[in-house]
Protein backbone atom coordinates (compact mmCIF):
# COMPACT_ATOMS: atom_id res chain seq x y z
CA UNK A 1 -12.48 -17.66 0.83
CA UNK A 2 -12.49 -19.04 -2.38
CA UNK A 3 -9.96 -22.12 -3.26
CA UNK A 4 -7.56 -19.82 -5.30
CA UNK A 5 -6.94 -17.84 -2.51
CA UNK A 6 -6.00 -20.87 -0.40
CA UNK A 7 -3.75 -21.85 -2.73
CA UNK A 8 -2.30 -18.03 -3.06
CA UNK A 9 -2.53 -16.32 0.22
CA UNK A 10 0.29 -13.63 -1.24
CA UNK A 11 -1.87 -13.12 -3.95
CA UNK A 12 -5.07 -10.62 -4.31
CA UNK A 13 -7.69 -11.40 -5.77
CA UNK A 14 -10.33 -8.53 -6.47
CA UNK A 15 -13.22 -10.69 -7.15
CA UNK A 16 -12.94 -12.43 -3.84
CA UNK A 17 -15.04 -9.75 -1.48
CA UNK A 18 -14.03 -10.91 1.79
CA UNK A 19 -10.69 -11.60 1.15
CA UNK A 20 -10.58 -7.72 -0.50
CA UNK A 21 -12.11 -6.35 2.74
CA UNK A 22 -9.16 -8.04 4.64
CA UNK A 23 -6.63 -6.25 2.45
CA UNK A 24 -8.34 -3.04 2.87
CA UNK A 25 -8.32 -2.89 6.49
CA UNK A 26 -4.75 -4.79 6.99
CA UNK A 27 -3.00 -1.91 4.42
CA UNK A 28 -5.47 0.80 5.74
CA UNK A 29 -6.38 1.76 2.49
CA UNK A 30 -9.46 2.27 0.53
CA UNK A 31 -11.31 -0.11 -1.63
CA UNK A 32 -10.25 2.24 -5.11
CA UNK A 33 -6.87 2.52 -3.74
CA UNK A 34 -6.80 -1.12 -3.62
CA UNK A 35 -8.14 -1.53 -7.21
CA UNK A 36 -5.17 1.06 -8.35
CA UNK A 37 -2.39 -0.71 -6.95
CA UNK A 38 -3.26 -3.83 -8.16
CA UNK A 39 -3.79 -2.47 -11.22
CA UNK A 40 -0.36 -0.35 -11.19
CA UNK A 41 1.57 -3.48 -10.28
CA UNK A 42 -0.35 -6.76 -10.36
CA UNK A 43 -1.56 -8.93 -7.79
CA UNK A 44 1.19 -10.16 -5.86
CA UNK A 45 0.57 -8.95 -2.00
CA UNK A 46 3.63 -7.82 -1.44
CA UNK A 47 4.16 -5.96 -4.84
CA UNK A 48 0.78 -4.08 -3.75
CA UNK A 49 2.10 -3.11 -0.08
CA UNK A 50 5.27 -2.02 -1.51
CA UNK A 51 3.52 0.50 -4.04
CA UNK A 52 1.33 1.79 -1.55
CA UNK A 53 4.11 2.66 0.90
CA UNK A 54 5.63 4.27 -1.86
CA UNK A 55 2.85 6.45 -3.10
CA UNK A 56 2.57 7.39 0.70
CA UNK A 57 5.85 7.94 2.01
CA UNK A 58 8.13 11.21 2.05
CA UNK A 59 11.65 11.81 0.81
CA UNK A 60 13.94 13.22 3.03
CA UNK A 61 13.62 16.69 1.02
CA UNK A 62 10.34 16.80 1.70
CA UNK A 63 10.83 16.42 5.36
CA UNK A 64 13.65 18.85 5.55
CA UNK A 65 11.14 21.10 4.04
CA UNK A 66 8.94 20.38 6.33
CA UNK A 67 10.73 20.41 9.50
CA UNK A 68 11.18 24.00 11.29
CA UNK A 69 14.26 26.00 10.63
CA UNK A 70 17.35 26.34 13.52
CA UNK A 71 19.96 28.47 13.13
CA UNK A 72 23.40 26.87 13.44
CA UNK A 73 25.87 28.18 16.39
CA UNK A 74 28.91 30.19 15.21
């Protein structure tokens, strides 16, 4: 780990390979993905986690799509 990262755990750094690894296995994402989000939104750690959940998650809509159809008693 490199000094800067010491000093700015909440921050990612893509030049710092290890410390990129972590981040890829501790948001389950790819190494691109990675690269995107930080791109998208900067470096801060939780800014990054934040747009990744969102580029992930569903809307309600989408899960009342989704979710099979019941027909409502009289």
């Amino acid at each position: 780990m490199n000094e800067a990262s010491r000093d700015k755990p909440d921050r990612i750094d893509l030049n710092d390979k290890a410390r990129c690894e972590q981040w890829v296995r501790k948001l389950n994402i790819t190494h691109e993905q990675l690269r995107e989000a930080v791109g998208a939104v900067g470096d801060n750690a939780s800014d990054v986690e934040m747009h990744l959940k969102g580029s992930r998650a569903t809307t309600n809509d989408e899960k009342v799509e989704k979710a099979p159809r019941q027909e409502r008693p009289s």
